[in-house]
Protein backbone atom coordinates (compact mmCIF):
# COMPACT_ATOMS: atom_id res chain seq x y z
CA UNK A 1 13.23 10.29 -14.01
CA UNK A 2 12.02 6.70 -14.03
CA UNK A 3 11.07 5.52 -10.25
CA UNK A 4 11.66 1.91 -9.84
CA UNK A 5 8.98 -0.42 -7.32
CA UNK A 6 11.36 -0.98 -4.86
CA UNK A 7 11.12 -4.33 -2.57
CA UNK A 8 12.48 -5.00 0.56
CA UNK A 9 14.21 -8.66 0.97
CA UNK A 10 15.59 -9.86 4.74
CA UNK A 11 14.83 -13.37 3.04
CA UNK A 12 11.45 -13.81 5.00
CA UNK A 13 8.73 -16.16 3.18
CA UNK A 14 6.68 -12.59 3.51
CA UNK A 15 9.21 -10.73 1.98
CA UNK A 16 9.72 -13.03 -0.64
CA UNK A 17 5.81 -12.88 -1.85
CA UNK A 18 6.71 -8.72 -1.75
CA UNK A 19 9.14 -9.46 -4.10
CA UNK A 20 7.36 -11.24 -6.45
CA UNK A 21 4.75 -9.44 -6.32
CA UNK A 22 7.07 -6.03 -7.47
CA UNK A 23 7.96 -8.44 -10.30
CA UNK A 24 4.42 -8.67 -11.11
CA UNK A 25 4.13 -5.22 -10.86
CA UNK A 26 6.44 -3.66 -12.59
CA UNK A 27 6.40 -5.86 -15.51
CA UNK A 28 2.80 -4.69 -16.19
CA UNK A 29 3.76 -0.49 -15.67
CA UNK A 30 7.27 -1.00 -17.51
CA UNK A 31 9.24 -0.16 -14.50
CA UNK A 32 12.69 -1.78 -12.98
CA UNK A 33 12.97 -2.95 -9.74
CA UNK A 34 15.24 -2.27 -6.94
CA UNK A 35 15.81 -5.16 -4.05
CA UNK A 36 16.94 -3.64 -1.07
CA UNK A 37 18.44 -5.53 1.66
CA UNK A 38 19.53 -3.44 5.09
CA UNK A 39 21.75 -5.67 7.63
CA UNK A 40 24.23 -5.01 10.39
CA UNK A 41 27.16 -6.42 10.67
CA UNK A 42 26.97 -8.73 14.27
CA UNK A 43 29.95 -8.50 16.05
CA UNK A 44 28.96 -11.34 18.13
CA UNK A 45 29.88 -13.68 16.26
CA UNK A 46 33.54 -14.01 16.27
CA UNK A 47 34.15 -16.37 14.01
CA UNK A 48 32.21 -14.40 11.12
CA UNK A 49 33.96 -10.67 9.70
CA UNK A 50 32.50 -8.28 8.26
CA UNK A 51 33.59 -9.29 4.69
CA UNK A 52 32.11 -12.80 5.43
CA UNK A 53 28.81 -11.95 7.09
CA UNK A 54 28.57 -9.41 3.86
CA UNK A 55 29.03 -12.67 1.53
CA UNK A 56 26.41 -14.64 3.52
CA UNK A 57 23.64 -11.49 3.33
CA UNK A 58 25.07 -11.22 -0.58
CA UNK A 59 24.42 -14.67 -1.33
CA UNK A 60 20.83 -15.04 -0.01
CA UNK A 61 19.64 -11.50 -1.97
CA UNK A 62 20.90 -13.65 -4.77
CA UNK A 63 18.83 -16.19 -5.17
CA UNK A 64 15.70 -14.33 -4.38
CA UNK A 65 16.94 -12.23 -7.40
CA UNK A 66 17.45 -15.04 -9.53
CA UNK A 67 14.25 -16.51 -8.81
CA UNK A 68 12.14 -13.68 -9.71
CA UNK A 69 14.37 -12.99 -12.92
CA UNK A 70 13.56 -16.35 -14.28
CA UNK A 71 10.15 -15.72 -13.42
CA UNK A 72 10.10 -12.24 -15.72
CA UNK A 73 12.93 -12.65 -18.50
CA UNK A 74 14.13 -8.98 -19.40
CA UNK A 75 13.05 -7.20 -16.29
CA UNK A 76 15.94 -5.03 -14.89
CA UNK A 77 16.48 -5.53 -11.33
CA UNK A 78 19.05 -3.91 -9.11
CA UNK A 79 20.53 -4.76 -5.98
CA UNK A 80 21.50 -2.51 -2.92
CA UNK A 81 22.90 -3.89 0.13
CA UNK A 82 22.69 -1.10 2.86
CA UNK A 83 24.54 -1.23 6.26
CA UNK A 84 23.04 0.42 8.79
CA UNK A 85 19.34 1.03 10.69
CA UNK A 86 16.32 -0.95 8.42
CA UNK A 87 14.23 1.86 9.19
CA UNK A 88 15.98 4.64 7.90
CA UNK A 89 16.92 2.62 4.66
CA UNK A 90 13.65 1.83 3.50
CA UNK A 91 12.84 5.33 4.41
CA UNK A 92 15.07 7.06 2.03
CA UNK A 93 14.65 4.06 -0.41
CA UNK A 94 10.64 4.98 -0.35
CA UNK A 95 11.35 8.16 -1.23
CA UNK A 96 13.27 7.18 -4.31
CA UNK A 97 10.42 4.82 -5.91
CA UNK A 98 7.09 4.43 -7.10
CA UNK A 99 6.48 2.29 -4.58
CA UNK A 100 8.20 0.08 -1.61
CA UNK A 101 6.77 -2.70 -1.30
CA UNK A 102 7.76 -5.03 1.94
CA UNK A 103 6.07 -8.08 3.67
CA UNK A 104 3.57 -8.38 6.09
CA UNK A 105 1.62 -11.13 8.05
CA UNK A 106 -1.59 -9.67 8.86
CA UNK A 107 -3.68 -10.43 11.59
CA UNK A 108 -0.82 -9.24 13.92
CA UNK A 109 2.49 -7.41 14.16
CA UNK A 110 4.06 -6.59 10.51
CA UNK A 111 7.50 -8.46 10.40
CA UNK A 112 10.63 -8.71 8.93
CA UNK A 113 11.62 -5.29 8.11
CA UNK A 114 8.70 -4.23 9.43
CA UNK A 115 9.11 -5.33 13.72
CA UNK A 116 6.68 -3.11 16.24
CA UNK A 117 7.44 0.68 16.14
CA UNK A 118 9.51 0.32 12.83
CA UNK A 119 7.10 -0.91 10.66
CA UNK A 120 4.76 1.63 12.04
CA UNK A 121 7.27 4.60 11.22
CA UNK A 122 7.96 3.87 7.85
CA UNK A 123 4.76 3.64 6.95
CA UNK A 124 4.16 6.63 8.47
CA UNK A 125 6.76 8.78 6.90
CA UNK A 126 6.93 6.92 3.55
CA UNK A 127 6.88 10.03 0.57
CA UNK A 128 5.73 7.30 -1.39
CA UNK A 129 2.67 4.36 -1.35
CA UNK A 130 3.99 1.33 0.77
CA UNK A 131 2.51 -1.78 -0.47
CA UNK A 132 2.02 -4.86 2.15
CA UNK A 133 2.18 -8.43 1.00
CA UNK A 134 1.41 -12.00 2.95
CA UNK A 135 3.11 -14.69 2.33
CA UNK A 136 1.41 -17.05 -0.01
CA UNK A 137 0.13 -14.30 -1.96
CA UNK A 138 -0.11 -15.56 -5.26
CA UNK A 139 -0.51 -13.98 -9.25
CA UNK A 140 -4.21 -15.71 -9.41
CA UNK A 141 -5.94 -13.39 -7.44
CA UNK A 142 -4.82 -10.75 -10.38
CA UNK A 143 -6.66 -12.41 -12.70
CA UNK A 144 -9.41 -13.43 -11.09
CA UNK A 145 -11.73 -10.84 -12.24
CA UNK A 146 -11.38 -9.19 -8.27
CA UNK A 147 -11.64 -5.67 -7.83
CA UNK A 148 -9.03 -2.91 -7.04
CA UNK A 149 -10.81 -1.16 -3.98
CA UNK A 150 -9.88 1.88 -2.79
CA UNK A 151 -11.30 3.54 0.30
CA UNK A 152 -12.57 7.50 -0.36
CA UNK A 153 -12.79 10.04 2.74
CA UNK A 154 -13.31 13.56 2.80
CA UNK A 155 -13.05 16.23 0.32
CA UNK A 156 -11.90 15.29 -3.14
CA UNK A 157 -8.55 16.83 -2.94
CA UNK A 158 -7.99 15.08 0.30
CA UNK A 159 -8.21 11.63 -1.95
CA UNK A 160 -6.85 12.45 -4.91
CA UNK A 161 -3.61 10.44 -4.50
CA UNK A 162 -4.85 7.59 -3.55
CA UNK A 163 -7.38 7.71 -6.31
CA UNK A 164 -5.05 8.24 -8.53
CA UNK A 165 -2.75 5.21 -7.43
CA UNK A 166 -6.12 2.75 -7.36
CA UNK A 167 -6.89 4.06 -11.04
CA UNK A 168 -3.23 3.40 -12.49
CA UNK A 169 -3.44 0.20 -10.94
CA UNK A 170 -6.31 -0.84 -12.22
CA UNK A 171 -5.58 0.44 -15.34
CA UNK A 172 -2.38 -1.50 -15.34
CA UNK A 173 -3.95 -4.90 -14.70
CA UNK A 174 -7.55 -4.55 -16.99
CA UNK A 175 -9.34 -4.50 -13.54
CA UNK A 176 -12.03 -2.64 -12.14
CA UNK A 177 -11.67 -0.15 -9.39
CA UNK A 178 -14.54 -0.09 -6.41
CA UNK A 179 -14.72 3.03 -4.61
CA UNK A 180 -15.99 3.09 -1.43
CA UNK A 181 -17.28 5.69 0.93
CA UNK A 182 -18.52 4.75 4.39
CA UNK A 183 -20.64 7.21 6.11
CA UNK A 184 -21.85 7.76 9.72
CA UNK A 185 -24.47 9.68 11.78
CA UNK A 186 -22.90 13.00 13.13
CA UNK A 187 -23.23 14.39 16.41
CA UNK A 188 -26.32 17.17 16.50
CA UNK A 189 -23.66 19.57 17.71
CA UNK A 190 -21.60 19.17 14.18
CA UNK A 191 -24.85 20.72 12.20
CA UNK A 192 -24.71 24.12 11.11
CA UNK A 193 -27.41 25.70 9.27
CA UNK A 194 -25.60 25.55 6.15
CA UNK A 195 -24.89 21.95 6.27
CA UNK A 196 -28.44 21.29 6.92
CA UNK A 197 -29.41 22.73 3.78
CA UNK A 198 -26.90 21.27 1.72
CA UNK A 199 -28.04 17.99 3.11
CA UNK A 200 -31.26 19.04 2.08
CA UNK A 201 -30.80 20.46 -1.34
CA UNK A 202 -29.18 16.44 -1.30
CA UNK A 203 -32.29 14.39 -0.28
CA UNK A 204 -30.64 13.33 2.62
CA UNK A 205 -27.56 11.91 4.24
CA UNK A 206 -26.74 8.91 2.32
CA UNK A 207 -27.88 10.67 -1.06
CA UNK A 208 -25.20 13.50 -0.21
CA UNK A 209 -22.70 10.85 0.21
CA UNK A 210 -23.15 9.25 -3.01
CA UNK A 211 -22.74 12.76 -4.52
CA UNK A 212 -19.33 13.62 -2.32
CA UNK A 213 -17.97 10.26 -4.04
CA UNK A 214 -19.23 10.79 -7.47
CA UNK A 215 -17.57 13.87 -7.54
CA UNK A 216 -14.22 12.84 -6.10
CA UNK A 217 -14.39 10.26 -8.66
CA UNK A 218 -15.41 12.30 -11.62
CA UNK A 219 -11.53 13.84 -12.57
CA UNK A 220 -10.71 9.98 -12.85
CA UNK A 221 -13.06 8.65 -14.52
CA UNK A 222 -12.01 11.41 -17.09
CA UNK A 223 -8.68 10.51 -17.07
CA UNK A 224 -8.92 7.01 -17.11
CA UNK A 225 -12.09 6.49 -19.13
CA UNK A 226 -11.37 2.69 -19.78
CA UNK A 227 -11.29 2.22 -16.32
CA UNK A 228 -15.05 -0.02 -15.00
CA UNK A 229 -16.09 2.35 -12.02
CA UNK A 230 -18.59 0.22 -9.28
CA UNK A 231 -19.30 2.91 -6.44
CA UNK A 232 -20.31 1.46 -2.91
CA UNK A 233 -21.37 3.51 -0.15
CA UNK A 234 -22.28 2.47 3.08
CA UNK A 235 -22.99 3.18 6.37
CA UNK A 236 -20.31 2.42 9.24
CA UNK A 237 -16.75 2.58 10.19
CA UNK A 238 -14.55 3.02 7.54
CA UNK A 239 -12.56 0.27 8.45
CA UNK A 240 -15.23 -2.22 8.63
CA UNK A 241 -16.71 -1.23 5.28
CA UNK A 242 -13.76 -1.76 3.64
CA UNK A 243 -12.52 -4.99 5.40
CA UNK A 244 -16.38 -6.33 4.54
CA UNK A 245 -15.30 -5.60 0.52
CA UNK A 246 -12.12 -7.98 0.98
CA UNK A 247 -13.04 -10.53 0.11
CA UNK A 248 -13.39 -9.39 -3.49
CA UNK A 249 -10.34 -7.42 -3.98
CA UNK A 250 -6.80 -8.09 -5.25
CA UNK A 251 -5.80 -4.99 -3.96
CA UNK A 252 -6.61 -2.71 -1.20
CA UNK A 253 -5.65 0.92 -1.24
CA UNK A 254 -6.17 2.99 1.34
CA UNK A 255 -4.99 6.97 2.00
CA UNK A 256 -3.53 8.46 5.34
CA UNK A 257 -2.27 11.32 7.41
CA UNK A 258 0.56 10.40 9.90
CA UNK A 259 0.18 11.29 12.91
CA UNK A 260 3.40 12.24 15.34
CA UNK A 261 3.44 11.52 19.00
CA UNK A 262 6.45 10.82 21.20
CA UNK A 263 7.09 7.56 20.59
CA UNK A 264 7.49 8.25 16.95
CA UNK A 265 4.81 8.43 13.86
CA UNK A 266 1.66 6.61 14.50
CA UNK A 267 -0.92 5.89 11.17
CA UNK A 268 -4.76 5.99 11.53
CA UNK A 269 -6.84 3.37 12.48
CA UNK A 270 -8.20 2.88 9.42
CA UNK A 271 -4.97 2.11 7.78
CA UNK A 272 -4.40 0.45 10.73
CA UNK A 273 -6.77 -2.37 10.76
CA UNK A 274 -6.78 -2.48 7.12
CA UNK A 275 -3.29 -3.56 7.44
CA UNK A 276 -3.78 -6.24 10.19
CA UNK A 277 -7.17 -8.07 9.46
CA UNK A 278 -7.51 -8.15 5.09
CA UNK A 279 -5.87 -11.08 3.39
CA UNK A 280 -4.81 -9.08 0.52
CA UNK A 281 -2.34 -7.24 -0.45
CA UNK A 282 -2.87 -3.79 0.89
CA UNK A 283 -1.75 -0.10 -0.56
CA UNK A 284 -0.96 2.83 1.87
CA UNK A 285 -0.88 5.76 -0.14
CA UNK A 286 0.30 9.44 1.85
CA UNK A 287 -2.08 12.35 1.08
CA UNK A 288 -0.46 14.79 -1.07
């Protein structure tokens, strides 16, 4: 089955750039697109039914589809118009595509579709990567020679999707993907004598790091062998280390766990301020 990239529209300048930046997208990997809309009907406004209100939501989805079809001549594009909660929409929707892909401001809340909790909890629960786009996000970024970069954690299994989704990317656009593992000191209580002679079979802590990412990389490089590889690792907060490679990246991707708590799902704070602070676009991708 054939996933479309899926954008969300509310008619937002950010959700606009999403949109044509799905275009973009899915044009290079072959794919259709699906523009989903989710309103609700205001009975407020007294004046207005439902059939009218449904014209006026109908009419705006329109023209953002029009605009991005001139833009990409022969690239199929759908249209769904869903009643109901945003939230659980662009859930289900993210489950149904290669990717959602919605608007964001940075440097603060993530709006439109994406207001306070219900951003956070469809990122969160997305099946699928949720990409994040700022308004005035624009095409020459792609082609400016910048880098895909894509955070690595943990064991390689615990990175392999997101990996994977920085590698087809890059593959996709002729770019090169930059890996990058930040590192820091552990606490004396987290050695164990067999970590302390891996460590030293290693040469050390950063040398052992460079190893743990050559070997998470090492499956993709394989698959993806005309793929340029530039491996960074430093030490820090993740978060920082990554945000410090912004500036040279046209896309960030970045993995997570969610985490549930009882206000709803929460995403880590890597993710987190990766979403907020870079000024590109940004790819959260759920470990498999």
């Amino acid at each position: 089955m054939t996933r479309p990239i899926t954008a969300g529209v509310d008619g937002t300048e950010e959700s606009l750039a999403a949109l044509d930046w799905a275009g973009r997208e899915a044009v290079r990997r072959g794919l259709p697109v699906r523009v989903l809309h989710a309103w609700r009907y205001a009975a407020s406004l007294a004046t207005a039914d439902r059939d009218t209100q449904h014209g006026w939501v109908a009419e705006g989805v329109r023209e953002a589809v029009r605009t991005v079809c001139e833009r990409h001549p022969g690239l199929a594009v759908s249209v769904d118009l869903v009643e109901g909660e945003p939230a659980h929409a662009l859930a289900r929707a993210a489950a149904e595509a290669e990717m959602l892909v919605l608007g964001s401001r940075g440097h603060g809340p993530v709006i439109g579709f994406l207001v306070g909790s219900v951003g956070q909890q469809v990122i969160a629960e997305a099946a699928r990567p949720v990409v994040l786009v700022r308004a005035g996000d624009q095409p020459a970024a792609e082609a400016a020679g910048r880098d895909v970069v894509v955070g690595q954690h943990g064991d390689p299994e615990d990175s392999a999707a997101t990996l994977q989704f920085a590698f087809e990317t890059a593959a996709a656009r002729g770019a090169t993907v930059r890996a990058v593992r930040a590192w820091t000191l552990p606490p004396v209580f987290a050695y164990s004598p067999g970590s302390l002679g891996l460590l030293d079979d290693a040469g050390g802590l950063e040398p052992y790091e460079r190893e743990a990412l050559a070997e998470a990389l090492r499956p993709w490089r394989d698959r993806f062998p005309g793929v340029p590889v530039a491996e960074h690792v430093e030490m820090g907060s993740a978060g920082q280390v990554l945000l410090s490679m912004a500036g040279r990246a046209q896309l960030m991707v970045v993995g997570r766990r969610a985490h549930r708590s009882a206000v709803g799902g929460r995403i880590g704070s890597v993710a987190h301020g990766v979403l907020h602070h870079a000024d590109c676009p940004v790819a959260v991708v759920p470990h498999a």
